[in-house]
C-alpha atoms as a PDB file:
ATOM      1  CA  UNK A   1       1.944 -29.548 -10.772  1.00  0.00           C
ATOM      2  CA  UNK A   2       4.108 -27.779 -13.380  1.00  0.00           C
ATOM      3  CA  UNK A   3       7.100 -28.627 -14.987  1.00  0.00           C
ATOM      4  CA  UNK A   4       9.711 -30.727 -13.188  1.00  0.00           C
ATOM      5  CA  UNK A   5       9.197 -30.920  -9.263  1.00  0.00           C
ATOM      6  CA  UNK A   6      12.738 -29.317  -9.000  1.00  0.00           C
ATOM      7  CA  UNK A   7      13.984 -26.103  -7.482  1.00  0.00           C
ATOM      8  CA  UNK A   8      13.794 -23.793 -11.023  1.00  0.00           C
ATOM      9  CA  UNK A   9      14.298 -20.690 -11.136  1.00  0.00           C
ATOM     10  CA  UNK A  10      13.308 -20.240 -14.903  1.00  0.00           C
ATOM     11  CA  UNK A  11       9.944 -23.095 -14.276  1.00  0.00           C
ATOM     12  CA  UNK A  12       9.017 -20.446 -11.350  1.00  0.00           C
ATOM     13  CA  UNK A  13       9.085 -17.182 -13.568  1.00  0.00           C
ATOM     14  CA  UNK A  14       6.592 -19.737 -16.474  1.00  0.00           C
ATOM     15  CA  UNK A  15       4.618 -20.467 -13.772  1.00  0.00           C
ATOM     16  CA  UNK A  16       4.184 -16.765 -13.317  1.00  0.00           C
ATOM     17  CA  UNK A  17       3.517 -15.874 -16.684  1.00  0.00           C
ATOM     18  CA  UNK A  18       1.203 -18.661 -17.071  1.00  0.00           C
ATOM     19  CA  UNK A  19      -0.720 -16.995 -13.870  1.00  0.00           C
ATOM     20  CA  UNK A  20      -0.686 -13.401 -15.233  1.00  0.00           C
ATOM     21  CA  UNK A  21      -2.033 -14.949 -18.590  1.00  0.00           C
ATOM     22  CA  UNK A  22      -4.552 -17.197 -17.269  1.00  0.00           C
ATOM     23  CA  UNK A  23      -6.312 -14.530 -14.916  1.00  0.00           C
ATOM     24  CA  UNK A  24      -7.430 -12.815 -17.687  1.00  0.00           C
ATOM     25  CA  UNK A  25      -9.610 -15.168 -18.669  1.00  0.00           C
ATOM     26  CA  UNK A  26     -13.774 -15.401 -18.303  1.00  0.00           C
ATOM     27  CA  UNK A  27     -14.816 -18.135 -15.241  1.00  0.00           C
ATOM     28  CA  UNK A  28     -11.457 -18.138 -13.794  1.00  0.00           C
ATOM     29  CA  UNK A  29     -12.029 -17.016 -10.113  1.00  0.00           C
ATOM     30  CA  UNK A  30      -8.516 -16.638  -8.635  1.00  0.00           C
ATOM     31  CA  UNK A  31      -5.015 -18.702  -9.022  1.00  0.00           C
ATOM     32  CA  UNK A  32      -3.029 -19.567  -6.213  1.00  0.00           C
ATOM     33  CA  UNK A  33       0.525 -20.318  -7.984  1.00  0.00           C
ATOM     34  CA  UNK A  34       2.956 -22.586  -5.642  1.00  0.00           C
ATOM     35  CA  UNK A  35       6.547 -22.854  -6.202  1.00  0.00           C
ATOM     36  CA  UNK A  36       6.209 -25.543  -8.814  1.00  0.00           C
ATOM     37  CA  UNK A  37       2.388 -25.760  -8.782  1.00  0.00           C
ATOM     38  CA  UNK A  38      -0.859 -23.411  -9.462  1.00  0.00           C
ATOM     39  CA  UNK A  39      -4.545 -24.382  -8.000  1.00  0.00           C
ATOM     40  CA  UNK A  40      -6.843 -22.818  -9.876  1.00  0.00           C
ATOM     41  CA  UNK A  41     -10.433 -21.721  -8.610  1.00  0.00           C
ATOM     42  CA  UNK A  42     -12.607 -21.589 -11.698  1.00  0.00           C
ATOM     43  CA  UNK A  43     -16.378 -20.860 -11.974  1.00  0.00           C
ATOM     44  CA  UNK A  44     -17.819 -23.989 -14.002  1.00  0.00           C
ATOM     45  CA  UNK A  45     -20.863 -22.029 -14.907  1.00  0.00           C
ATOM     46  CA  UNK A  46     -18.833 -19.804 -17.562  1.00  0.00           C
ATOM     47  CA  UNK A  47     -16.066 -22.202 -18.443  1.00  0.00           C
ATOM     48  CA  UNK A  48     -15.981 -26.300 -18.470  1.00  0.00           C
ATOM     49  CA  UNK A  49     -13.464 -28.018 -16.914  1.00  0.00           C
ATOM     50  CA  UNK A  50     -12.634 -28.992 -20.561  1.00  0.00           C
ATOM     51  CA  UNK A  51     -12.288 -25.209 -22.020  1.00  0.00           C
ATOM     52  CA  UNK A  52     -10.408 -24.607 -18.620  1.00  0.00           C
ATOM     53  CA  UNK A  53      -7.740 -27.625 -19.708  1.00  0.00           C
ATOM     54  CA  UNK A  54      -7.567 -26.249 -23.310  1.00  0.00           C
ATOM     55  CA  UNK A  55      -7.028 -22.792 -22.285  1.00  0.00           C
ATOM     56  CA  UNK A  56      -4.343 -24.118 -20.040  1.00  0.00           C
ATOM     57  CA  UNK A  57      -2.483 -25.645 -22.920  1.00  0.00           C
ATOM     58  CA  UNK A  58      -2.991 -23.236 -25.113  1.00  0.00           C
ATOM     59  CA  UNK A  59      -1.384 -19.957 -22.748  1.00  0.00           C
ATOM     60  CA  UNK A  60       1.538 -23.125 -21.867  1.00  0.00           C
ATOM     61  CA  UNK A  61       2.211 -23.224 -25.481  1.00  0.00           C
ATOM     62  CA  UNK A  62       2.236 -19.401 -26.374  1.00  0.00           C
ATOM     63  CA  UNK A  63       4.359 -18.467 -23.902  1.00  0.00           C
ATOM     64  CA  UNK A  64       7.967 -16.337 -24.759  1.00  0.00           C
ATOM     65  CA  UNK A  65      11.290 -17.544 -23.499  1.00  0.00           C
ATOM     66  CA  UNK A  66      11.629 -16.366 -19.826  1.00  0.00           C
ATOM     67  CA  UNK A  67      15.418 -15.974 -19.856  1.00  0.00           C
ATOM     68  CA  UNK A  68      14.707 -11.918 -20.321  1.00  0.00           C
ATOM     69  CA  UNK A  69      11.310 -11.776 -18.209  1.00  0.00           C
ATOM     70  CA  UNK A  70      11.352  -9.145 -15.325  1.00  0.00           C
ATOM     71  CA  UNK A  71       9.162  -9.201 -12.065  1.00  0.00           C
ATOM     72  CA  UNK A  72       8.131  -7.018  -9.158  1.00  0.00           C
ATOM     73  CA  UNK A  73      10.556  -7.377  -6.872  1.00  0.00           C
ATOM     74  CA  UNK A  74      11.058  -5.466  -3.476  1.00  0.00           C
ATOM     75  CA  UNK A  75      13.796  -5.700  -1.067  1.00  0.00           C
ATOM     76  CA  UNK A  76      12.281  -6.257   2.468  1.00  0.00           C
ATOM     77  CA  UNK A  77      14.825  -5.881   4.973  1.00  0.00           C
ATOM     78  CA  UNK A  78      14.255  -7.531   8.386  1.00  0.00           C
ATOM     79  CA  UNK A  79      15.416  -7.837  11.882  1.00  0.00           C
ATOM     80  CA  UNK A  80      16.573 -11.098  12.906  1.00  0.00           C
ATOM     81  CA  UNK A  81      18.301 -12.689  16.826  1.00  0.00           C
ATOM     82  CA  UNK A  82      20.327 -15.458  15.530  1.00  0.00           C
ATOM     83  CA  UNK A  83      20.331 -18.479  17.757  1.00  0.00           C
ATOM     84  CA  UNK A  84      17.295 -17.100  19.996  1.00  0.00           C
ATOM     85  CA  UNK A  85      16.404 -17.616  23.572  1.00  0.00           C
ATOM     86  CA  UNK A  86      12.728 -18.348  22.836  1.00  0.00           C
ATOM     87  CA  UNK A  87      13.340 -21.067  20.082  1.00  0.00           C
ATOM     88  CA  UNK A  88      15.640 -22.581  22.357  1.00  0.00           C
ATOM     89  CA  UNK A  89      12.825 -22.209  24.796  1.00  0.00           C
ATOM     90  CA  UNK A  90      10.326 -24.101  22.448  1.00  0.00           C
ATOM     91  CA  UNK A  91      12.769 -26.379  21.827  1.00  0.00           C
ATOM     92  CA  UNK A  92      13.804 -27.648  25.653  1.00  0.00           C
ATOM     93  CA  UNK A  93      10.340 -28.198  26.114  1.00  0.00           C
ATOM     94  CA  UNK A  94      10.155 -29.713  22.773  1.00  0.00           C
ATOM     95  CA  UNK A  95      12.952 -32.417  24.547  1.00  0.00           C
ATOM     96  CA  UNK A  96      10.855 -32.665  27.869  1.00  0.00           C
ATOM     97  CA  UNK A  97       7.188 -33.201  26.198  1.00  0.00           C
ATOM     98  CA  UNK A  98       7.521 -34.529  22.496  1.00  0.00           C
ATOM     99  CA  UNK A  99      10.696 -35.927  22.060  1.00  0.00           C
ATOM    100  CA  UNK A 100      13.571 -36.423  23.980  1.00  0.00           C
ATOM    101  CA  UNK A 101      16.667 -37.072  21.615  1.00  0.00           C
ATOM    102  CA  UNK A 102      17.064 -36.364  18.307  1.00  0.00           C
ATOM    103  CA  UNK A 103      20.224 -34.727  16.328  1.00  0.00           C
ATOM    104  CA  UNK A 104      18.383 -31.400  16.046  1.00  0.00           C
ATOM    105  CA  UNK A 105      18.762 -30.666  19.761  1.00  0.00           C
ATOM    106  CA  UNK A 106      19.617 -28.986  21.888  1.00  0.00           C
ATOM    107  CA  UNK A 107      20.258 -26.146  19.250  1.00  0.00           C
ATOM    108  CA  UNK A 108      18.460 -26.235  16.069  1.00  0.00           C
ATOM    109  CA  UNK A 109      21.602 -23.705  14.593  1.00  0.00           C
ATOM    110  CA  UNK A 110      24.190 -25.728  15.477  1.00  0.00           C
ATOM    111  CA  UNK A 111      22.386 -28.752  13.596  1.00  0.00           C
ATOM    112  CA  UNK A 112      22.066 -26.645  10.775  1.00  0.00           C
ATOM    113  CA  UNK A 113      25.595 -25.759  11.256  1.00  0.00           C
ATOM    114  CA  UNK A 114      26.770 -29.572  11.332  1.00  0.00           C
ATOM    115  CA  UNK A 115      24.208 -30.805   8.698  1.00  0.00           C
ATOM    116  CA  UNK A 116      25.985 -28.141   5.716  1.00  0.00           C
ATOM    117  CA  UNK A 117      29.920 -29.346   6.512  1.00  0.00           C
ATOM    118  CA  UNK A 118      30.170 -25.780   8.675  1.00  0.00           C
ATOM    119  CA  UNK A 119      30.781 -23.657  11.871  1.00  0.00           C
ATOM    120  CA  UNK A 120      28.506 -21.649  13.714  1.00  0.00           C
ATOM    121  CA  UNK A 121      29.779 -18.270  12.400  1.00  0.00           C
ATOM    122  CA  UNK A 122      30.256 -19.375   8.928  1.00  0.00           C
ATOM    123  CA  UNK A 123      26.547 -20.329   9.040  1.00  0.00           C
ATOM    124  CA  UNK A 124      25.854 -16.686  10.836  1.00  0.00           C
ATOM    125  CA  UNK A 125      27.574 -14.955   8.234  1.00  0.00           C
ATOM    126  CA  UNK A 126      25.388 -16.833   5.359  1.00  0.00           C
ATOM    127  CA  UNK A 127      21.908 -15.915   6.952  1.00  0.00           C
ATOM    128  CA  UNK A 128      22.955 -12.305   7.526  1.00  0.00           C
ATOM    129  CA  UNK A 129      24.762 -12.400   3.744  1.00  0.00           C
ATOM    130  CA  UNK A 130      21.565 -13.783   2.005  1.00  0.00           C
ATOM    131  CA  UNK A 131      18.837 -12.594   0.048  1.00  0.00           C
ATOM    132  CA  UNK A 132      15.983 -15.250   0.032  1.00  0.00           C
ATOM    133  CA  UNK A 133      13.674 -14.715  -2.675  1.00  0.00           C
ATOM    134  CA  UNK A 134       9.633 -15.385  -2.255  1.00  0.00           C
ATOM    135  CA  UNK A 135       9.177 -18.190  -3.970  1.00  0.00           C
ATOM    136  CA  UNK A 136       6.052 -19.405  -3.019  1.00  0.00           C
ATOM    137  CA  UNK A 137       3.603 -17.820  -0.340  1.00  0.00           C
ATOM    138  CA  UNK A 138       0.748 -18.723   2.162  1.00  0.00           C
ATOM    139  CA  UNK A 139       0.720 -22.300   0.693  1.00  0.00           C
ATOM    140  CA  UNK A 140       1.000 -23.533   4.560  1.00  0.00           C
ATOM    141  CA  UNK A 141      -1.176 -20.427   5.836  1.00  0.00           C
ATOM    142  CA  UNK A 142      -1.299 -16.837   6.625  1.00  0.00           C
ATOM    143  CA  UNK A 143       1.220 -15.484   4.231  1.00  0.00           C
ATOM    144  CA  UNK A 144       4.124 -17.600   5.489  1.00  0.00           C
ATOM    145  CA  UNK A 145       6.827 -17.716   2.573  1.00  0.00           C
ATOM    146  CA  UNK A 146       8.428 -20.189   1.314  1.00  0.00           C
ATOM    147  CA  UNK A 147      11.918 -18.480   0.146  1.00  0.00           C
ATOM    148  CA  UNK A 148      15.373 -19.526  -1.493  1.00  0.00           C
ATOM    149  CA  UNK A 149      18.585 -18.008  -1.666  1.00  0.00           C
ATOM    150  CA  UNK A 150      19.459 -16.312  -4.922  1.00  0.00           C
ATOM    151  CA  UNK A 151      22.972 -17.048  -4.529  1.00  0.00           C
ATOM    152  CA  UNK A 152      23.156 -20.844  -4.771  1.00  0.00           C
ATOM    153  CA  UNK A 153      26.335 -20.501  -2.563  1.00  0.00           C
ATOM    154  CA  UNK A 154      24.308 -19.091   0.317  1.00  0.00           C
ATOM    155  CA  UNK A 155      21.749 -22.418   0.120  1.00  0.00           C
ATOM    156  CA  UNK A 156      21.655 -24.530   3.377  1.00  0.00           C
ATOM    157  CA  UNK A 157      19.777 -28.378   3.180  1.00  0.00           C
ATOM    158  CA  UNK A 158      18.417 -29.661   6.681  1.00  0.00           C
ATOM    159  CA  UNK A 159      15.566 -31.838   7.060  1.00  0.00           C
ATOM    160  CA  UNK A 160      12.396 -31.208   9.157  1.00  0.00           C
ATOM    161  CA  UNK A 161      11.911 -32.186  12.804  1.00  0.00           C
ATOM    162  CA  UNK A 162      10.311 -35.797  13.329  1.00  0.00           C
ATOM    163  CA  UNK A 163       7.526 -35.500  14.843  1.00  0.00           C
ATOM    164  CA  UNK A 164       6.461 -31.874  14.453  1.00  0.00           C
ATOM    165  CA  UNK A 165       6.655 -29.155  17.337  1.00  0.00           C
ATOM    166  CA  UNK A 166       3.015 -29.751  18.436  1.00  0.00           C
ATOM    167  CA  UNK A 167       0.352 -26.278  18.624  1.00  0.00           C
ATOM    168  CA  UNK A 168       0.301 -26.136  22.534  1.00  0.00           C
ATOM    169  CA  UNK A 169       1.183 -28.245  25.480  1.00  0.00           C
ATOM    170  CA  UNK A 170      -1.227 -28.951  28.079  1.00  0.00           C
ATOM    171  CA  UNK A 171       0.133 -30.335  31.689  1.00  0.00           C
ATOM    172  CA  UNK A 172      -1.660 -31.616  34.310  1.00  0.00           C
ATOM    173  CA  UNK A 173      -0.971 -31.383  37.784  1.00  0.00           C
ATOM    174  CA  UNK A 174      -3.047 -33.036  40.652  1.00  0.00           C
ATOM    175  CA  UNK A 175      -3.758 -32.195  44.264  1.00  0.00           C
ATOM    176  CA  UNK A 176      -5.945 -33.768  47.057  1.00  0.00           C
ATOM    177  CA  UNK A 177      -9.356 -32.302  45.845  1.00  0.00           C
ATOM    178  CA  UNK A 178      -8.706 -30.597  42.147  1.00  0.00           C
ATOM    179  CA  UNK A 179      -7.211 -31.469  39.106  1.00  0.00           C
ATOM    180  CA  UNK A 180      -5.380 -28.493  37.596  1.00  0.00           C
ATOM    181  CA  UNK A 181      -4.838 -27.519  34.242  1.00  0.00           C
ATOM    182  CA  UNK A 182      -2.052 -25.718  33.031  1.00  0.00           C
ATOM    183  CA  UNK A 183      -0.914 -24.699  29.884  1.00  0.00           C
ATOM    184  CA  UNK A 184       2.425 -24.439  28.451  1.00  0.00           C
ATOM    185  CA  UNK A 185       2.913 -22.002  25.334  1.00  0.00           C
ATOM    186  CA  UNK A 186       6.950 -22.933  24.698  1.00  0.00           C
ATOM    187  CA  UNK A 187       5.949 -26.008  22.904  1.00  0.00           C
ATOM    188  CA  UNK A 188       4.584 -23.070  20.373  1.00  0.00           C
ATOM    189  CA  UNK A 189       6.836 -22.222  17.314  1.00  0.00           C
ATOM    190  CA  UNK A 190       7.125 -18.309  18.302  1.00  0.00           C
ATOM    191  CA  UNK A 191       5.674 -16.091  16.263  1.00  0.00           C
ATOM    192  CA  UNK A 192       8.274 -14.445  14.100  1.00  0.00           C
ATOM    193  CA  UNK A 193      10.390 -17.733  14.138  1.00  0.00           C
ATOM    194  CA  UNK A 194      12.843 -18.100  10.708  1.00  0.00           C
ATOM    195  CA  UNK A 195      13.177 -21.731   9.947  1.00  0.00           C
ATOM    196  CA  UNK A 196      14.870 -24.128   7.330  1.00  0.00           C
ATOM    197  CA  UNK A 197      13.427 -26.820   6.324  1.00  0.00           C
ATOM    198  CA  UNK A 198      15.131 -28.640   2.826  1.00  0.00           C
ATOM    199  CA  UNK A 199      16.302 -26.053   1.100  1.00  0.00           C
ATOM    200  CA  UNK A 200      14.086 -22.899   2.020  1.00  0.00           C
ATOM    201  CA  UNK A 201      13.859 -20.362   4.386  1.00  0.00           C
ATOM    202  CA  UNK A 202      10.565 -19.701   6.058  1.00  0.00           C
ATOM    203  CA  UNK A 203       8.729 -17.258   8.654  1.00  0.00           C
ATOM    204  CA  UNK A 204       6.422 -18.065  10.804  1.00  0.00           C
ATOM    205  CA  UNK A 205       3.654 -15.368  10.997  1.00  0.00           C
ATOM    206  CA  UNK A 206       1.752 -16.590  14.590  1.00  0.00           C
ATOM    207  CA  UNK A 207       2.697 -19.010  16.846  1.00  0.00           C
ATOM    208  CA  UNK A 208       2.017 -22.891  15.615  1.00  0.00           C
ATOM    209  CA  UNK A 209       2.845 -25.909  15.053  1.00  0.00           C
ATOM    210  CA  UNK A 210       6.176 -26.449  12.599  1.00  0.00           C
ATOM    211  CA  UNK A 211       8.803 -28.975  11.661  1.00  0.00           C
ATOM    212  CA  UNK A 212      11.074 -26.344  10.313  1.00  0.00           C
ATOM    213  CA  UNK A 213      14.770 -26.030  12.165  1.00  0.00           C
ATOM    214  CA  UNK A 214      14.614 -22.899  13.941  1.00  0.00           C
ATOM    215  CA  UNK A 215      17.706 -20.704  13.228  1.00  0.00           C
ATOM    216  CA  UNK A 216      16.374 -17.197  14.995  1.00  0.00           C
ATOM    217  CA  UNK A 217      13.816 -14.883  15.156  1.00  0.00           C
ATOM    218  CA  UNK A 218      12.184 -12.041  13.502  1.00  0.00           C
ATOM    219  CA  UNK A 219       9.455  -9.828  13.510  1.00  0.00           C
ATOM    220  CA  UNK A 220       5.422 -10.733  12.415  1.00  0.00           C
ATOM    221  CA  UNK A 221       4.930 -10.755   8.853  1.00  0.00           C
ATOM    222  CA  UNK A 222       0.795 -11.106   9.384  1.00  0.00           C
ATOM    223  CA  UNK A 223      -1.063  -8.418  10.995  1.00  0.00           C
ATOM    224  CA  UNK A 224      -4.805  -8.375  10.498  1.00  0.00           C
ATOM    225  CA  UNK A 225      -5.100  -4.961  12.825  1.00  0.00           C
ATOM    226  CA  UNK A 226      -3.915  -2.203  10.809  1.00  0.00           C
ATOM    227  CA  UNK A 227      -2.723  -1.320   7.453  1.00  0.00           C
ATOM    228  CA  UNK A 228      -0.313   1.045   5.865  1.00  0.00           C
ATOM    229  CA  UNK A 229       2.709   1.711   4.205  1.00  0.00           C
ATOM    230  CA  UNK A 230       4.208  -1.986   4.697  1.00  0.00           C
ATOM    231  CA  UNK A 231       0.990  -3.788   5.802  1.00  0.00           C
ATOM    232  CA  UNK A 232      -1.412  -3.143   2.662  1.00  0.00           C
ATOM    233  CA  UNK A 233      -2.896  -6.628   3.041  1.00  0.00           C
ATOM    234  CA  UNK A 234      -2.662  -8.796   6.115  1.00  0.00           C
ATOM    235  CA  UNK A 235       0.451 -10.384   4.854  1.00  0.00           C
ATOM    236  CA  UNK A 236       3.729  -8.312   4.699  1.00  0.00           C
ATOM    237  CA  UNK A 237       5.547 -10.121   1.738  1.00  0.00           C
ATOM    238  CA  UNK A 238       4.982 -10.877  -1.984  1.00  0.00           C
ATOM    239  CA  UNK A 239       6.332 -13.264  -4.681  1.00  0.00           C
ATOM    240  CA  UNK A 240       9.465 -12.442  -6.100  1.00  0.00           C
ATOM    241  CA  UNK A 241      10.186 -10.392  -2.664  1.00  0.00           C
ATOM    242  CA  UNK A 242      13.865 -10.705  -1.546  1.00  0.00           C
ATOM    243  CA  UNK A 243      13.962 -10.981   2.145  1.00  0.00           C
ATOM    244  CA  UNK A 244      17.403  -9.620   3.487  1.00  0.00           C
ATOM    245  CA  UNK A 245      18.462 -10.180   7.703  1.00  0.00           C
ATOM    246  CA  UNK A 246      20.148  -7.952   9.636  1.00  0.00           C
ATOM    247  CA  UNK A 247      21.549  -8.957  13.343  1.00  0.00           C
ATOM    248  CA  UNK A 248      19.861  -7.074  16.473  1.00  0.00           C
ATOM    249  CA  UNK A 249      19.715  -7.929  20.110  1.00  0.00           C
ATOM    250  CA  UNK A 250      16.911 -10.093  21.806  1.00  0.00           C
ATOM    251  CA  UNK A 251      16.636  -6.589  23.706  1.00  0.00           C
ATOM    252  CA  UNK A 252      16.064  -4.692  20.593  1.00  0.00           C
ATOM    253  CA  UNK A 253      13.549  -7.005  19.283  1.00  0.00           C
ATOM    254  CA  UNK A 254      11.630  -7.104  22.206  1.00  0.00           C
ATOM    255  CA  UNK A 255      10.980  -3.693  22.228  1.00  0.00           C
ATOM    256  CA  UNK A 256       9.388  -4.257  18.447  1.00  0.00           C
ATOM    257  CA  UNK A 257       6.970  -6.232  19.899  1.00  0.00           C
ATOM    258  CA  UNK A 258       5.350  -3.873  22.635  1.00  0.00           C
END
């Protein structure tokens, strides 16, 4: 863990700079920097975890003040149905299967809505005025960001679903000589789903599990079929990427994914 276990800005961009530095040194294997937290996959047969801990402390202490410290940072703008037929899918069967009252249904976005002191359309026109920045990346899995609005007046607080959307549901259904087993995918998080969960703004890159409260629906940001212009790795985004939303039809998206 680094720094205070706050939502910082500033800590983020040391936490980078400490990661830049660090990499540069002998035995260290790869860094996986966090929001406020770095793991750090070192090779103990060229460095000690000792000479790891002093080199630590050592690029901690040497580093500049970040008030002046640029980073890559790409504008990625994305297609998004606000309020979507499949969450709300996911979600009824959520009700049926998992859990059958709770203040985050029937709608996840009007929760949202009611748990920030606001309307339906004043919440619309924050998500589609927003640009949530990359903080961290793939901690949960497959490249799935972890993102905050720049513009603390755009920042929306909601807590997670309890208990989680489960992976898939499995139903049962008996006749006179044969059990039958079928399966229901709309207890799924949808692949492309945008959540919030606390105070950041996440996209789900496959269908899943997830606790997040599901506000709409977007495109894949993990493709492990093809690259190119966008898709250079698997995952779509980077840190420091500001993610901006703009308002299509369920029509329109649909066609995206044929």
């Amino acid at each position: 863990e680094y720094g205070n276990q706050t939502i910082d800005l500033n800590n983020r961009f040391r936490l980078f700079n400490l990661e830049q530095n660090l990499i540069q040194n002998e035995g260290i294997v790869e860094i996986s920097p966090g929001i406020s937290s770095m793991q750090i996959h070192y090779d103990n047969t060229k460095i000690s975890v000792d000479e790891l801990v002093h080199t630590i402390t050592q690029e901690h202490d040497a580093q500049d003040d970040v008030s002046n410290m640029t980073v890559p940072s790409r504008v990625v703008n994305l297609p998004i149905v606000l309020n979507d037929r499949w969450n709300l899918e996911a979600l009824k069967d959520y009700a049926q299967s998992i859990r059958s009252e709770a203040p985050y249904l029937p709608s996840n976005f009007d929760f949202v809505a009611r748990n920030n002191g606001i309307d339906v359309e004043r919440l619309r026109e924050i998500v589609l005025s927003a640009e949530y920045m990359v903080l961290g990346l793939g901690d949960v899995y497959l490249g799935c960001p972890a993102a905050l609005p720049v513009d603390p007046r755009h920042r929306l607080v909601c807590p997670k679903f309890n208990p989680a959307r489960t992976y898939v549901g499995v139903r049962y259904r008996k006749s006179r000589t044969h059990t039958h087993t079928q399966t229901n995918n709309n207890r799924y998080t949808p692949k492309g789903a945008v959540g919030i969960g606390g105070a950041f703004m996440c996209a789900y890159p496959l269908r899943s599990p997830g606790g997040y409260q599901l506000i709409g629906r977007s495109l894949p940001i993990w493709n492990m079929f093809e690259k190119g212009e966008n898709f250079t790795e698997p995952w779509l985004l980077r840190h420091f990427d500001r993610i901006r939303f703009h308002e299509v039809t369920h029509e329109e998206l649909e066609s995206q994914f044929d």
